[in-house]
PDB file of N, CA and C in Angstrom:
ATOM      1  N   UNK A   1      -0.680 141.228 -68.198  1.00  0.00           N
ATOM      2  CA  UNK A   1      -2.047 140.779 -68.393  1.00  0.00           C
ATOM      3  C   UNK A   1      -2.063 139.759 -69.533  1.00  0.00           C
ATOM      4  N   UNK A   2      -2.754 138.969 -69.446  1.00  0.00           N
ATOM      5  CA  UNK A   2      -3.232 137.517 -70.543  1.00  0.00           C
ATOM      6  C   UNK A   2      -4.419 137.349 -70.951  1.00  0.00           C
ATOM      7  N   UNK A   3      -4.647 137.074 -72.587  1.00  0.00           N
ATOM      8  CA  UNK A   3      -5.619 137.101 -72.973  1.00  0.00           C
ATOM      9  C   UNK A   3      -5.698 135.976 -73.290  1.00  0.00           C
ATOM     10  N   UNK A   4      -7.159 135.241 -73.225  1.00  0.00           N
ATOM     11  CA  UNK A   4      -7.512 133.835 -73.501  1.00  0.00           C
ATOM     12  C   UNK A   4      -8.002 133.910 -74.558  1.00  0.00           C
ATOM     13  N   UNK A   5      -7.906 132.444 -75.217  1.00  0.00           N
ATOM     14  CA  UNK A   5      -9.023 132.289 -75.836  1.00  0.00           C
ATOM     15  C   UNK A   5      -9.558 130.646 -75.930  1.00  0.00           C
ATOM     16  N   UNK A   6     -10.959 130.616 -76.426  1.00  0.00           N
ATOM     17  CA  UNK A   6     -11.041 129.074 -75.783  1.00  0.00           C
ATOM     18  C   UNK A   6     -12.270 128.623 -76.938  1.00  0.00           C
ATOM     19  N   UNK A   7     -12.049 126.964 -77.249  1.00  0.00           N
ATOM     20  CA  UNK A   7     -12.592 126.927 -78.214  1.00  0.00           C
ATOM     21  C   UNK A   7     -13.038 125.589 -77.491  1.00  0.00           C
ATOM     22  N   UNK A   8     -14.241 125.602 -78.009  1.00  0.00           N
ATOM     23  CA  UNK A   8     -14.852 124.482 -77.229  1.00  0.00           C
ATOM     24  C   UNK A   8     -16.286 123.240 -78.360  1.00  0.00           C
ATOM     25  N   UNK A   9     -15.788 123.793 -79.250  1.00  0.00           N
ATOM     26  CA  UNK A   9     -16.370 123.436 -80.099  1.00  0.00           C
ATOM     27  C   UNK A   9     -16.721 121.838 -80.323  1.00  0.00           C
ATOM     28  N   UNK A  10     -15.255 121.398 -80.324  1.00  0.00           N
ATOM     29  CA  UNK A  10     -15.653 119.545 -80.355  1.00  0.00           C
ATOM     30  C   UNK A  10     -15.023 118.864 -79.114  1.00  0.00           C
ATOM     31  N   UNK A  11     -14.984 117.714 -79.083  1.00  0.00           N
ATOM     32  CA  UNK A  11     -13.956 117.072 -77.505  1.00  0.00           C
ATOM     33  C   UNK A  11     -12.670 117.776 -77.284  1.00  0.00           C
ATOM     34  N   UNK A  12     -11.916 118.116 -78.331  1.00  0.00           N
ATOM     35  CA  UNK A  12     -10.822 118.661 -78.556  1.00  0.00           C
ATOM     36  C   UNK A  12     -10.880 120.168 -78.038  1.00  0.00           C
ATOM     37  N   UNK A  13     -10.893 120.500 -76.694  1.00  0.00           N
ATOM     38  CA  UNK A  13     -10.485 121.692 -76.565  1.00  0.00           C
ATOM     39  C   UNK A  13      -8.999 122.461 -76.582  1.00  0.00           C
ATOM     40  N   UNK A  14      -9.463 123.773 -77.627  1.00  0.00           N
ATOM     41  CA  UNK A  14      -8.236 124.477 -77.532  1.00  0.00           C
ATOM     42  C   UNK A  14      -8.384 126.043 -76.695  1.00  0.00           C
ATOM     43  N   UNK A  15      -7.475 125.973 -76.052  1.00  0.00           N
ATOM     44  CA  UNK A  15      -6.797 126.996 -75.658  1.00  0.00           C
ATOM     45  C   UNK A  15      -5.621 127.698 -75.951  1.00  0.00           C
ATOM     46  N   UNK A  16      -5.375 128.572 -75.553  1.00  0.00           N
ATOM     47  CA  UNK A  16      -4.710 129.462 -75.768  1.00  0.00           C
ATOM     48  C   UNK A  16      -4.736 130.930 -74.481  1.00  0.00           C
ATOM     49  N   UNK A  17      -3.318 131.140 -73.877  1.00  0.00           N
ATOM     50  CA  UNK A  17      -3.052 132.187 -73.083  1.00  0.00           C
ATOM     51  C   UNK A  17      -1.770 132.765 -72.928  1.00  0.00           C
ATOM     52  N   UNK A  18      -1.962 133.740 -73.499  1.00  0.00           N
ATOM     53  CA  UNK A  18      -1.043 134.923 -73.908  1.00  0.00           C
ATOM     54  C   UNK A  18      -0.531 134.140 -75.198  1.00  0.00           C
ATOM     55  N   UNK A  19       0.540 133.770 -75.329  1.00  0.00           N
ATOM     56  CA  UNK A  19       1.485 132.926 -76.479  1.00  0.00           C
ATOM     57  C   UNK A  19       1.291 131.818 -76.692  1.00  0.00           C
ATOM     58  N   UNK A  20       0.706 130.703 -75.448  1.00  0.00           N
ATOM     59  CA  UNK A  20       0.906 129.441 -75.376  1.00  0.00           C
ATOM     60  C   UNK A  20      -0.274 129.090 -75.819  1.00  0.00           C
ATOM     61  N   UNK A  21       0.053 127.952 -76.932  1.00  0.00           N
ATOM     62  CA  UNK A  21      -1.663 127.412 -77.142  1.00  0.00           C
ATOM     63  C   UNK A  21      -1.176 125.825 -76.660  1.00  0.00           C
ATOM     64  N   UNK A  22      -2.821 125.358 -76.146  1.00  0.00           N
ATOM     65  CA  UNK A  22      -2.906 124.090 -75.033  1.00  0.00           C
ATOM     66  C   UNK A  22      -4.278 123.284 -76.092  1.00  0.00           C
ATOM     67  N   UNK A  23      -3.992 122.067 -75.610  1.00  0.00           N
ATOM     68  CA  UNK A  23      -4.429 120.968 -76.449  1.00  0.00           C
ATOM     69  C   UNK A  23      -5.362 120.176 -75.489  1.00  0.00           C
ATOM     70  N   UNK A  24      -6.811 119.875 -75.479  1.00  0.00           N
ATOM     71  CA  UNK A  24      -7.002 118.550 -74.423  1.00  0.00           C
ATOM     72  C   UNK A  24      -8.339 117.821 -74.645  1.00  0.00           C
ATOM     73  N   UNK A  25      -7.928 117.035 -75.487  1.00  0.00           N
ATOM     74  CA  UNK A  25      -9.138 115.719 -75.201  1.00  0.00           C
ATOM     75  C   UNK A  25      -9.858 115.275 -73.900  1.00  0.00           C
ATOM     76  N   UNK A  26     -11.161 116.266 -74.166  1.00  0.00           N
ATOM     77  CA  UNK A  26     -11.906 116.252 -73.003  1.00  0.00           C
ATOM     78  C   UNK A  26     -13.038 115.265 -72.842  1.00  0.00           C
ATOM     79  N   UNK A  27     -13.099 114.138 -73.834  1.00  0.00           N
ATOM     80  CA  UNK A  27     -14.210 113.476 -73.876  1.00  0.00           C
ATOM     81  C   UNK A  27     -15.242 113.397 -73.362  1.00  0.00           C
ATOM     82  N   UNK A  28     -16.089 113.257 -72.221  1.00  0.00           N
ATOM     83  CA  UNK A  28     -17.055 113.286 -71.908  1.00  0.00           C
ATOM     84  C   UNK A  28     -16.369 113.967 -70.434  1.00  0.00           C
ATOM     85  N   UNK A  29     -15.385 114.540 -70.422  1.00  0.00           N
ATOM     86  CA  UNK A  29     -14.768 115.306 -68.304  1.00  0.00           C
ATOM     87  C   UNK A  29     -15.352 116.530 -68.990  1.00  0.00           C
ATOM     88  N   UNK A  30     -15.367 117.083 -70.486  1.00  0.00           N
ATOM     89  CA  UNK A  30     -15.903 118.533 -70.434  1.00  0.00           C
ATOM     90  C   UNK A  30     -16.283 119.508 -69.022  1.00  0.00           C
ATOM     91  N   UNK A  31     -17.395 118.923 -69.024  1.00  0.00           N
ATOM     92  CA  UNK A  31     -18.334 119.686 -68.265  1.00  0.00           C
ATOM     93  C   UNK A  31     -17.606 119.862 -66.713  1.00  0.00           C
ATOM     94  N   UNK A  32     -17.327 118.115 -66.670  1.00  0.00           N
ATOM     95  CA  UNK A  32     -16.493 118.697 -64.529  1.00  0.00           C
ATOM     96  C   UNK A  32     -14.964 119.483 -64.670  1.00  0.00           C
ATOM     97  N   UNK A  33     -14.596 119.033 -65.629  1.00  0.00           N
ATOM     98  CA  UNK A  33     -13.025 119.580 -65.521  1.00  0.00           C
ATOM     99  C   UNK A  33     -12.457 120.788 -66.077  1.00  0.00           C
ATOM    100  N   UNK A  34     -13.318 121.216 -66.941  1.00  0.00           N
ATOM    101  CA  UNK A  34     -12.969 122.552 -68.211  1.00  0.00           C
ATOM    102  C   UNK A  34     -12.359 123.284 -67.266  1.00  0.00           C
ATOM    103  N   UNK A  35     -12.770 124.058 -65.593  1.00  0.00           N
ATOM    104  CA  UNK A  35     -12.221 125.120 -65.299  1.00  0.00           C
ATOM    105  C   UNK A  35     -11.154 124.790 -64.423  1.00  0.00           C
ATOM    106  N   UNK A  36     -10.688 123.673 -63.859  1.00  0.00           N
ATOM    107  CA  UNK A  36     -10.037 123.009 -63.561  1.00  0.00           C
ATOM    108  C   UNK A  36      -8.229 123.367 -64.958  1.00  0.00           C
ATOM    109  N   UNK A  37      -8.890 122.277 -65.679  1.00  0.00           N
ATOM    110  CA  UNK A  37      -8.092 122.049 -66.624  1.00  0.00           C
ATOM    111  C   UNK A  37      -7.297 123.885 -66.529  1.00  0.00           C
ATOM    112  N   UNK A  38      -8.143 124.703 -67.251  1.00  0.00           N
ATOM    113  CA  UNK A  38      -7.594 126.579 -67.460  1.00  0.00           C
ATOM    114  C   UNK A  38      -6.880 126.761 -65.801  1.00  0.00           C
ATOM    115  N   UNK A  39      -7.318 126.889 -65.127  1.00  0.00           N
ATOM    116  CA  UNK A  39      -5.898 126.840 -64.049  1.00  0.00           C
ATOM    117  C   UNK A  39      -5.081 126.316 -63.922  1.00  0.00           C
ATOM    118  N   UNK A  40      -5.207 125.033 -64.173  1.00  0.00           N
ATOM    119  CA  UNK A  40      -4.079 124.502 -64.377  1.00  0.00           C
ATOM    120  C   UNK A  40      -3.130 125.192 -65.386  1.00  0.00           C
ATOM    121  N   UNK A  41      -2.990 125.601 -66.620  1.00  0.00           N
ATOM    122  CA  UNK A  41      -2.619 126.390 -67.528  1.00  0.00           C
ATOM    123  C   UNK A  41      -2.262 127.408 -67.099  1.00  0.00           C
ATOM    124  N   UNK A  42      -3.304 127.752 -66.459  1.00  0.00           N
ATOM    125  CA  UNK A  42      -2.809 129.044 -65.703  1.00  0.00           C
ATOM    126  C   UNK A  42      -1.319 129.528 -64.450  1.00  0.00           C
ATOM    127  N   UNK A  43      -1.645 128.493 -63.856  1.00  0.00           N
ATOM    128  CA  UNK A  43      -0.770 128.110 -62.655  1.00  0.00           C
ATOM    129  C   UNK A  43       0.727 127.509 -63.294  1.00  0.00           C
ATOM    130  N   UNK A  44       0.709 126.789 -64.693  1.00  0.00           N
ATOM    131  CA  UNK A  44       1.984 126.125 -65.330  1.00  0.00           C
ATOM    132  C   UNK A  44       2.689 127.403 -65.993  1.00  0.00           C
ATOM    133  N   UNK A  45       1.665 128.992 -65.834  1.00  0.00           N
ATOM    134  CA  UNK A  45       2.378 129.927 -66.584  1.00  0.00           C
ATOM    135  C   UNK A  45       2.678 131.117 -65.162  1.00  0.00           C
ATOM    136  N   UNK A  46       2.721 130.613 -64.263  1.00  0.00           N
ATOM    137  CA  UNK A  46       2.448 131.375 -62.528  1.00  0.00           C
ATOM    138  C   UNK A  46       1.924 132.154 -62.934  1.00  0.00           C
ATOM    139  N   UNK A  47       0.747 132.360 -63.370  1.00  0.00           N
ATOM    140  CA  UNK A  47      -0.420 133.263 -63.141  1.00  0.00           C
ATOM    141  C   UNK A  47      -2.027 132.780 -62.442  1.00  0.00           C
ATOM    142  N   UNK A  48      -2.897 133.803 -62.320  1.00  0.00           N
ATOM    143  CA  UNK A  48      -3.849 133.252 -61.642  1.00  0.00           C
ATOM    144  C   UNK A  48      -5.431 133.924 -62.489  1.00  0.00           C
ATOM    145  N   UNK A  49      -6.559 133.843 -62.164  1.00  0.00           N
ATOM    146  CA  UNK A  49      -7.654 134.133 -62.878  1.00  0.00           C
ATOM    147  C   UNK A  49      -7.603 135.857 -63.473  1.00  0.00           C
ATOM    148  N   UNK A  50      -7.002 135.989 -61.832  1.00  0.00           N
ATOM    149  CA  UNK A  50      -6.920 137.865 -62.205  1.00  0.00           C
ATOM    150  C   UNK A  50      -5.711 138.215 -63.486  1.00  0.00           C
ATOM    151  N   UNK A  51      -5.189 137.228 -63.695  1.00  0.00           N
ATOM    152  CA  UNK A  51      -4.127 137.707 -64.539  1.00  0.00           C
ATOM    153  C   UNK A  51      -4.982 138.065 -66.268  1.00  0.00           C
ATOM    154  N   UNK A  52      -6.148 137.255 -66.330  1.00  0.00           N
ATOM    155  CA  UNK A  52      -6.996 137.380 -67.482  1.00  0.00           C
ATOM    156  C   UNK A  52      -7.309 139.171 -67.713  1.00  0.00           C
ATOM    157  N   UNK A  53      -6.692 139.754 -68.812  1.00  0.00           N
ATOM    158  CA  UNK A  53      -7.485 140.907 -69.349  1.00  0.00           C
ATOM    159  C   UNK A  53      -8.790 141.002 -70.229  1.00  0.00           C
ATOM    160  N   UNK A  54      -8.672 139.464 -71.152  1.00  0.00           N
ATOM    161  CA  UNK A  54      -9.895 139.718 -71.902  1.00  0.00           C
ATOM    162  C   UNK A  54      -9.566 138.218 -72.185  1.00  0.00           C
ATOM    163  N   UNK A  55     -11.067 137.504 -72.929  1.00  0.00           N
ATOM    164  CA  UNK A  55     -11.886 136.833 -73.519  1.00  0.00           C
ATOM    165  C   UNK A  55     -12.085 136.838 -74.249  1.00  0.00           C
ATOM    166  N   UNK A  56     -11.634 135.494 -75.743  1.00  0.00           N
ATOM    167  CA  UNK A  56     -12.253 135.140 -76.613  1.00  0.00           C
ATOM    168  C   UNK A  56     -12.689 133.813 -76.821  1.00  0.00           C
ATOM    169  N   UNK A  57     -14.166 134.016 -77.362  1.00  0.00           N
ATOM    170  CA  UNK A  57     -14.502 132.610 -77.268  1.00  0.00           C
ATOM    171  C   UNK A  57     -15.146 132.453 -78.542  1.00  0.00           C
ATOM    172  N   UNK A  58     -14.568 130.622 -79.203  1.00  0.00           N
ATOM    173  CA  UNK A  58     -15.303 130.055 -80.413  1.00  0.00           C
ATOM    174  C   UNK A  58     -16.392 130.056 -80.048  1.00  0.00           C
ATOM    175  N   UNK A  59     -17.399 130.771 -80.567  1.00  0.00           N
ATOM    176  CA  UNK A  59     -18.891 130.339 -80.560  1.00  0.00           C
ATOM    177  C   UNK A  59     -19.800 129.635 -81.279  1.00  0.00           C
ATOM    178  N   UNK A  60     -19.125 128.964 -82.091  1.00  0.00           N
ATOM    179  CA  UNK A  60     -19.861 127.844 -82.946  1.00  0.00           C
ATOM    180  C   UNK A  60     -19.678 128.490 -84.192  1.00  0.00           C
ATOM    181  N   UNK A  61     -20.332 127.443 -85.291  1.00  0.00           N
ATOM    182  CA  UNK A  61     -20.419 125.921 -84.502  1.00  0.00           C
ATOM    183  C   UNK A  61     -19.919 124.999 -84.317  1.00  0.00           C
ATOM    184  N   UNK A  62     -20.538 123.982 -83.729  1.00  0.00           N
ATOM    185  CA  UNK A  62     -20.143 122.854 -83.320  1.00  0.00           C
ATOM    186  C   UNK A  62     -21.315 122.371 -82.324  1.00  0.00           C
ATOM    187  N   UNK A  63     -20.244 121.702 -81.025  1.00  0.00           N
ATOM    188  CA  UNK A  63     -20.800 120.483 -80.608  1.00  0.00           C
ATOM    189  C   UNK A  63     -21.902 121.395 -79.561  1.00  0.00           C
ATOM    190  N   UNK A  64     -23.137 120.678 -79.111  1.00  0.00           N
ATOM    191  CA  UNK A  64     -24.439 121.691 -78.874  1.00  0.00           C
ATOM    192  C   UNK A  64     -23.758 121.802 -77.268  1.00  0.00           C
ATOM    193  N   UNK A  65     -23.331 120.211 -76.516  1.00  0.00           N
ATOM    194  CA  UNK A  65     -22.970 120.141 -75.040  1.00  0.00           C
ATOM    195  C   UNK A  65     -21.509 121.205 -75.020  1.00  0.00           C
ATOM    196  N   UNK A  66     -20.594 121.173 -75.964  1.00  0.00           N
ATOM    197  CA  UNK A  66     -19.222 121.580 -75.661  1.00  0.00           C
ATOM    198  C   UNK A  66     -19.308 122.843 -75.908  1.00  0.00           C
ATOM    199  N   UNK A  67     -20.444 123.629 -76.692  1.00  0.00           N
ATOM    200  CA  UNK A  67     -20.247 125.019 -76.393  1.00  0.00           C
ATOM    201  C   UNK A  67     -21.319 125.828 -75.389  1.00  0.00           C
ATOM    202  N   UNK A  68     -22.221 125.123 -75.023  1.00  0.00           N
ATOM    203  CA  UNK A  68     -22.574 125.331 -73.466  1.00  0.00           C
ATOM    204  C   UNK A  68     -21.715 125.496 -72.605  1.00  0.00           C
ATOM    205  N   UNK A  69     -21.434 124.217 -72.934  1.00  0.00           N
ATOM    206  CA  UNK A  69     -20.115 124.506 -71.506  1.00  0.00           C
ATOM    207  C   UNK A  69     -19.129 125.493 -71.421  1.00  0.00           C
ATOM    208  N   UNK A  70     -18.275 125.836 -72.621  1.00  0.00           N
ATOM    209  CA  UNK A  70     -17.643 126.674 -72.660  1.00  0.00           C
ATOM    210  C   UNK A  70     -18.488 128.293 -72.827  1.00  0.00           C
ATOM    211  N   UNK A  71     -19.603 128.039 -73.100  1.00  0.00           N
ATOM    212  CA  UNK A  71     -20.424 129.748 -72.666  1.00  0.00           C
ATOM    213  C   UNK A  71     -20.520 130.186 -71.392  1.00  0.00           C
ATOM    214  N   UNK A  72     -20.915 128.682 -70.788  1.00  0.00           N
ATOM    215  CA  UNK A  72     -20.987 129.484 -69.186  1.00  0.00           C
ATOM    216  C   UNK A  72     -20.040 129.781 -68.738  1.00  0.00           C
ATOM    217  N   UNK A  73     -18.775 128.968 -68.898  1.00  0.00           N
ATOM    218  CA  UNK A  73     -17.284 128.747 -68.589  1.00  0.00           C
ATOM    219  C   UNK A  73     -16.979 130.721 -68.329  1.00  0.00           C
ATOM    220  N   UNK A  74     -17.196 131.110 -69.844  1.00  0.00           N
ATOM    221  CA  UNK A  74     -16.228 132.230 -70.561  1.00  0.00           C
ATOM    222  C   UNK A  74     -17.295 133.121 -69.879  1.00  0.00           C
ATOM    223  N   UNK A  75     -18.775 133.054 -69.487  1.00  0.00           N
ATOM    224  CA  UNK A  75     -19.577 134.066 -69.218  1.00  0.00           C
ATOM    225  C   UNK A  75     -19.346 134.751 -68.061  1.00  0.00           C
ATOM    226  N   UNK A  76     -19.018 133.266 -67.006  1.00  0.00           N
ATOM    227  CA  UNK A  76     -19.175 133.357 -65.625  1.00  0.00           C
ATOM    228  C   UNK A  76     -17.703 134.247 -65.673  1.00  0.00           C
ATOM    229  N   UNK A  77     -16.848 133.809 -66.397  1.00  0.00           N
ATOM    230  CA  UNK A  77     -15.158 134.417 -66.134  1.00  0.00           C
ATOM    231  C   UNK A  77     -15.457 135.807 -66.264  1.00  0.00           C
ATOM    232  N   UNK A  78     -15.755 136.186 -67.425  1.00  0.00           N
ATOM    233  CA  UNK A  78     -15.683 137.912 -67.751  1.00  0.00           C
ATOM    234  C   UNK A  78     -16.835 138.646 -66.904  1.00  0.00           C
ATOM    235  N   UNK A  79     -17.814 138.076 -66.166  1.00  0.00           N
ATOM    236  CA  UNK A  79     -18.648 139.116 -65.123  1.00  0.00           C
ATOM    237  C   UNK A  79     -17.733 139.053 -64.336  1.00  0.00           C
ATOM    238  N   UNK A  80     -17.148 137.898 -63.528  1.00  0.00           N
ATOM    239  CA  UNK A  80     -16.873 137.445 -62.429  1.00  0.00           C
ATOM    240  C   UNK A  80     -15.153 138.239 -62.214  1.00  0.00           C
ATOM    241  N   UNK A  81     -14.664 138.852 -63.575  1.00  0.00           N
ATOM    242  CA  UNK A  81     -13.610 139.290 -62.984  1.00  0.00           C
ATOM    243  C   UNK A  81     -13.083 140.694 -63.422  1.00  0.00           C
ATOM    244  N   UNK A  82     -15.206 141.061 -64.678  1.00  0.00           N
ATOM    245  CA  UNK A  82     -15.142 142.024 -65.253  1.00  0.00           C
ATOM    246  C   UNK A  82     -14.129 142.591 -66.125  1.00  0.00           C
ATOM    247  N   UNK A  83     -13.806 141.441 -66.950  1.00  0.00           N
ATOM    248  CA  UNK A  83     -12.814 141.844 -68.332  1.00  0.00           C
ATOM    249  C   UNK A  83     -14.047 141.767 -69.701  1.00  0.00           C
ATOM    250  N   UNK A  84     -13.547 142.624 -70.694  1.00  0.00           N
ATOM    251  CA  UNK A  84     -14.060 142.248 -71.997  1.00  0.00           C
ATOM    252  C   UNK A  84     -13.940 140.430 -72.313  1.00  0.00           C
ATOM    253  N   UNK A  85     -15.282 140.502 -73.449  1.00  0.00           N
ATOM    254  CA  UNK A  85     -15.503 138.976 -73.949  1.00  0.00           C
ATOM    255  C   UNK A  85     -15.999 139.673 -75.445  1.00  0.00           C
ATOM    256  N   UNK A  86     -15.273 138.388 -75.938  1.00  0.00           N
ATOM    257  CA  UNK A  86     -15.208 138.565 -77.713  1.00  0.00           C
ATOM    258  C   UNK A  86     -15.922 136.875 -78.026  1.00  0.00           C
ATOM    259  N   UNK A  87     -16.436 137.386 -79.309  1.00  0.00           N
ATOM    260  CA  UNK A  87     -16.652 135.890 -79.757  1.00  0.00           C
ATOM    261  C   UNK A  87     -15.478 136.054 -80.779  1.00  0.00           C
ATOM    262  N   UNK A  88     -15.367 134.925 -81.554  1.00  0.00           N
ATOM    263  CA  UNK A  88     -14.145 134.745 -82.613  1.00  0.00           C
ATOM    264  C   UNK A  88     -14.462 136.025 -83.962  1.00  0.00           C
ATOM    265  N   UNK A  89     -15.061 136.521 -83.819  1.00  0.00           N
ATOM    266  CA  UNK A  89     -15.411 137.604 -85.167  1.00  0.00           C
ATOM    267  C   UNK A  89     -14.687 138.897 -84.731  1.00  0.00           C
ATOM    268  N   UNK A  90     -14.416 138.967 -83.144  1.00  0.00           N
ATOM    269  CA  UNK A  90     -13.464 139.866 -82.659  1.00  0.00           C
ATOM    270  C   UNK A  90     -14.943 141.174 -82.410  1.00  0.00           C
ATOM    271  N   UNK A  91     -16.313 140.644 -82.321  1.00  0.00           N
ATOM    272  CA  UNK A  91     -17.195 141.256 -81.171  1.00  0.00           C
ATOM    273  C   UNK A  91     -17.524 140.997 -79.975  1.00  0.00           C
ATOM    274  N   UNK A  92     -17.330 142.053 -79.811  1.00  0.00           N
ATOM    275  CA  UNK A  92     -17.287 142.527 -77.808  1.00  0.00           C
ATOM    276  C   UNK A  92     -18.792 142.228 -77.939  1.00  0.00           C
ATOM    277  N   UNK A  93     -18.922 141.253 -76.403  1.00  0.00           N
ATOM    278  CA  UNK A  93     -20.204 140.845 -75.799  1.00  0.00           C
ATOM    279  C   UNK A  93     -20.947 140.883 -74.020  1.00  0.00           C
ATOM    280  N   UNK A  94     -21.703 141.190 -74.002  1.00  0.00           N
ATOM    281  CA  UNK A  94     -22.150 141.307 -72.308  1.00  0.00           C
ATOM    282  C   UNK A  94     -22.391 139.691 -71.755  1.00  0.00           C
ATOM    283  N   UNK A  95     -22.532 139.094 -72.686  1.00  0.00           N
ATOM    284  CA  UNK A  95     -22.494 137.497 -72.553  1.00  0.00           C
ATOM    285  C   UNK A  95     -22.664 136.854 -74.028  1.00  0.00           C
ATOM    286  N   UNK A  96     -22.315 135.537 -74.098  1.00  0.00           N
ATOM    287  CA  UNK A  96     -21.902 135.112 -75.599  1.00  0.00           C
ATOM    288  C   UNK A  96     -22.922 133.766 -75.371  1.00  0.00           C
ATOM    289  N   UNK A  97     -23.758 133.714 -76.415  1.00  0.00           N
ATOM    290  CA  UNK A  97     -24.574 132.626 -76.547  1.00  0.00           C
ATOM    291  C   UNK A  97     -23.694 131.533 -77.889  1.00  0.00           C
ATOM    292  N   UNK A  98     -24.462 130.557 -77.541  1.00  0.00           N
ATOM    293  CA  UNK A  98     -23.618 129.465 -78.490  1.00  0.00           C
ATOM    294  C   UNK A  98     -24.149 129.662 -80.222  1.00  0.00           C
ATOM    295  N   UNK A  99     -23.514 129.755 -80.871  1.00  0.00           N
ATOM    296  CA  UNK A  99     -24.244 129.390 -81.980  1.00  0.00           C
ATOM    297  C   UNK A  99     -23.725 128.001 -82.879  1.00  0.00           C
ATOM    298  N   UNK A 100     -25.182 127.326 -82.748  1.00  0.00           N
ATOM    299  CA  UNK A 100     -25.139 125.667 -83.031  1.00  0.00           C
ATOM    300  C   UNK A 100     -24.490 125.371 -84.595  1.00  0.00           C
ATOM    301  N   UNK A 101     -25.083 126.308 -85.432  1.00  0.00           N
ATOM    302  CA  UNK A 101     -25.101 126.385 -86.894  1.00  0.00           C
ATOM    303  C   UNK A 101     -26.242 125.801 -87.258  1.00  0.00           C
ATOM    304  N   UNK A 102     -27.507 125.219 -86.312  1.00  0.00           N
ATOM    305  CA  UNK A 102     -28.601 124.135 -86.938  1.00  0.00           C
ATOM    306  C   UNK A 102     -28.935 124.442 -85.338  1.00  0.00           C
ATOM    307  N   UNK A 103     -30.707 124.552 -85.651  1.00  0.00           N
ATOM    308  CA  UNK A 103     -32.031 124.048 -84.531  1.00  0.00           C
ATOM    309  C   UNK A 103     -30.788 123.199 -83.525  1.00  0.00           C
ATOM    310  N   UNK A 104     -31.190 123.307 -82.420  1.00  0.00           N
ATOM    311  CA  UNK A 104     -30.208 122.952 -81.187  1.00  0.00           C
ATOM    312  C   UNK A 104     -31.261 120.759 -81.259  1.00  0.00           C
ATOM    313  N   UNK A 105     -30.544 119.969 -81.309  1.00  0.00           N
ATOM    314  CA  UNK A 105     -31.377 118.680 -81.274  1.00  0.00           C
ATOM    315  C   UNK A 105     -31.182 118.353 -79.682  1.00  0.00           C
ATOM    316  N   UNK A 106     -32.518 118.554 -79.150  1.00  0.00           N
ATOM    317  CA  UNK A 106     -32.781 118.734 -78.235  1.00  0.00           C
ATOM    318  C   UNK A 106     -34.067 117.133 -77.801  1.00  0.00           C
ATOM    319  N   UNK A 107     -33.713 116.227 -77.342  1.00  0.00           N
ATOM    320  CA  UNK A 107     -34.454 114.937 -77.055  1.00  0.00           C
ATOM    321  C   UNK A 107     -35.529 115.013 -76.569  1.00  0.00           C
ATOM    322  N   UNK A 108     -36.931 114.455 -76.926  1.00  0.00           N
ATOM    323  CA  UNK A 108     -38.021 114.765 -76.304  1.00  0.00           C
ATOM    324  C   UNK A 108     -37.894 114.031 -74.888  1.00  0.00           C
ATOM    325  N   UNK A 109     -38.398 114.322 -73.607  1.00  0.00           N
ATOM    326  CA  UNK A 109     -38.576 113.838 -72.393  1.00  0.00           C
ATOM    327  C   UNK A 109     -39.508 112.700 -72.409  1.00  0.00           C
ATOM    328  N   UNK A 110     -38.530 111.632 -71.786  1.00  0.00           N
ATOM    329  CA  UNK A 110     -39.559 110.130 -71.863  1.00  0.00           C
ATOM    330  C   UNK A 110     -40.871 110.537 -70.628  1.00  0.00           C
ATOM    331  N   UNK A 111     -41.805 109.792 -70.825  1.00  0.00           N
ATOM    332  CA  UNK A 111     -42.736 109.615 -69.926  1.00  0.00           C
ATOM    333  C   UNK A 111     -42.533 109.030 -69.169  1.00  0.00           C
TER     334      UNK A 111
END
């Protein structure tokens, strides 16, 4: 079994599974490629989603888009294959919200 962990904090995502930690300048692919990218990782270590025992995830702060992404990422994983999820403080969560460190800056909608 392999435990992740995934930090999603700035463009620079890090990973990490079982031993191996992974490096990837995600610039603006974040959002289409993040789960992409973790299989791939996954598959370079012949393992597959089920091989995940547990979840840890940076929860901020940082960047407001890159830890969205990585919340739903890590949320959808641990219902979806029913393993424990940690944020980085090493607490167990039923789902992990982002924390920004600051009011989320959120753009008013043009007219």
């Amino acid at each position: 079994m392999t435990k992740m962990y995934l930090d999603t904090s700035t463009n620079l995502v890090k990973l990490q599974l079982g031993e191996k930690s992974y490096e990837w300048d995600a610039g603006h692919d974040m959002a289409r490629n993040l789960q992409k990218y973790i299989a791939d990782q996954l598959a370079f270590q012949h393992k597959t989603w089920q091989d995940l025992s547990e979840i840890t995830f940076f929860s901020g702060p940082g960047s407001f888009t890159g830890l969205r992404i990585g919340a739903a990422i890590v949320n959808a994983l641990a219902d979806q294959l029913d393993i424990p999820l940690y944020d980085h403080h090493g607490q167990r969560h039923q789902i992990i919200l982002p924390d920004y460190g600051r009011p989320a800056n959120i753009s008013q909608p043009r007219k």
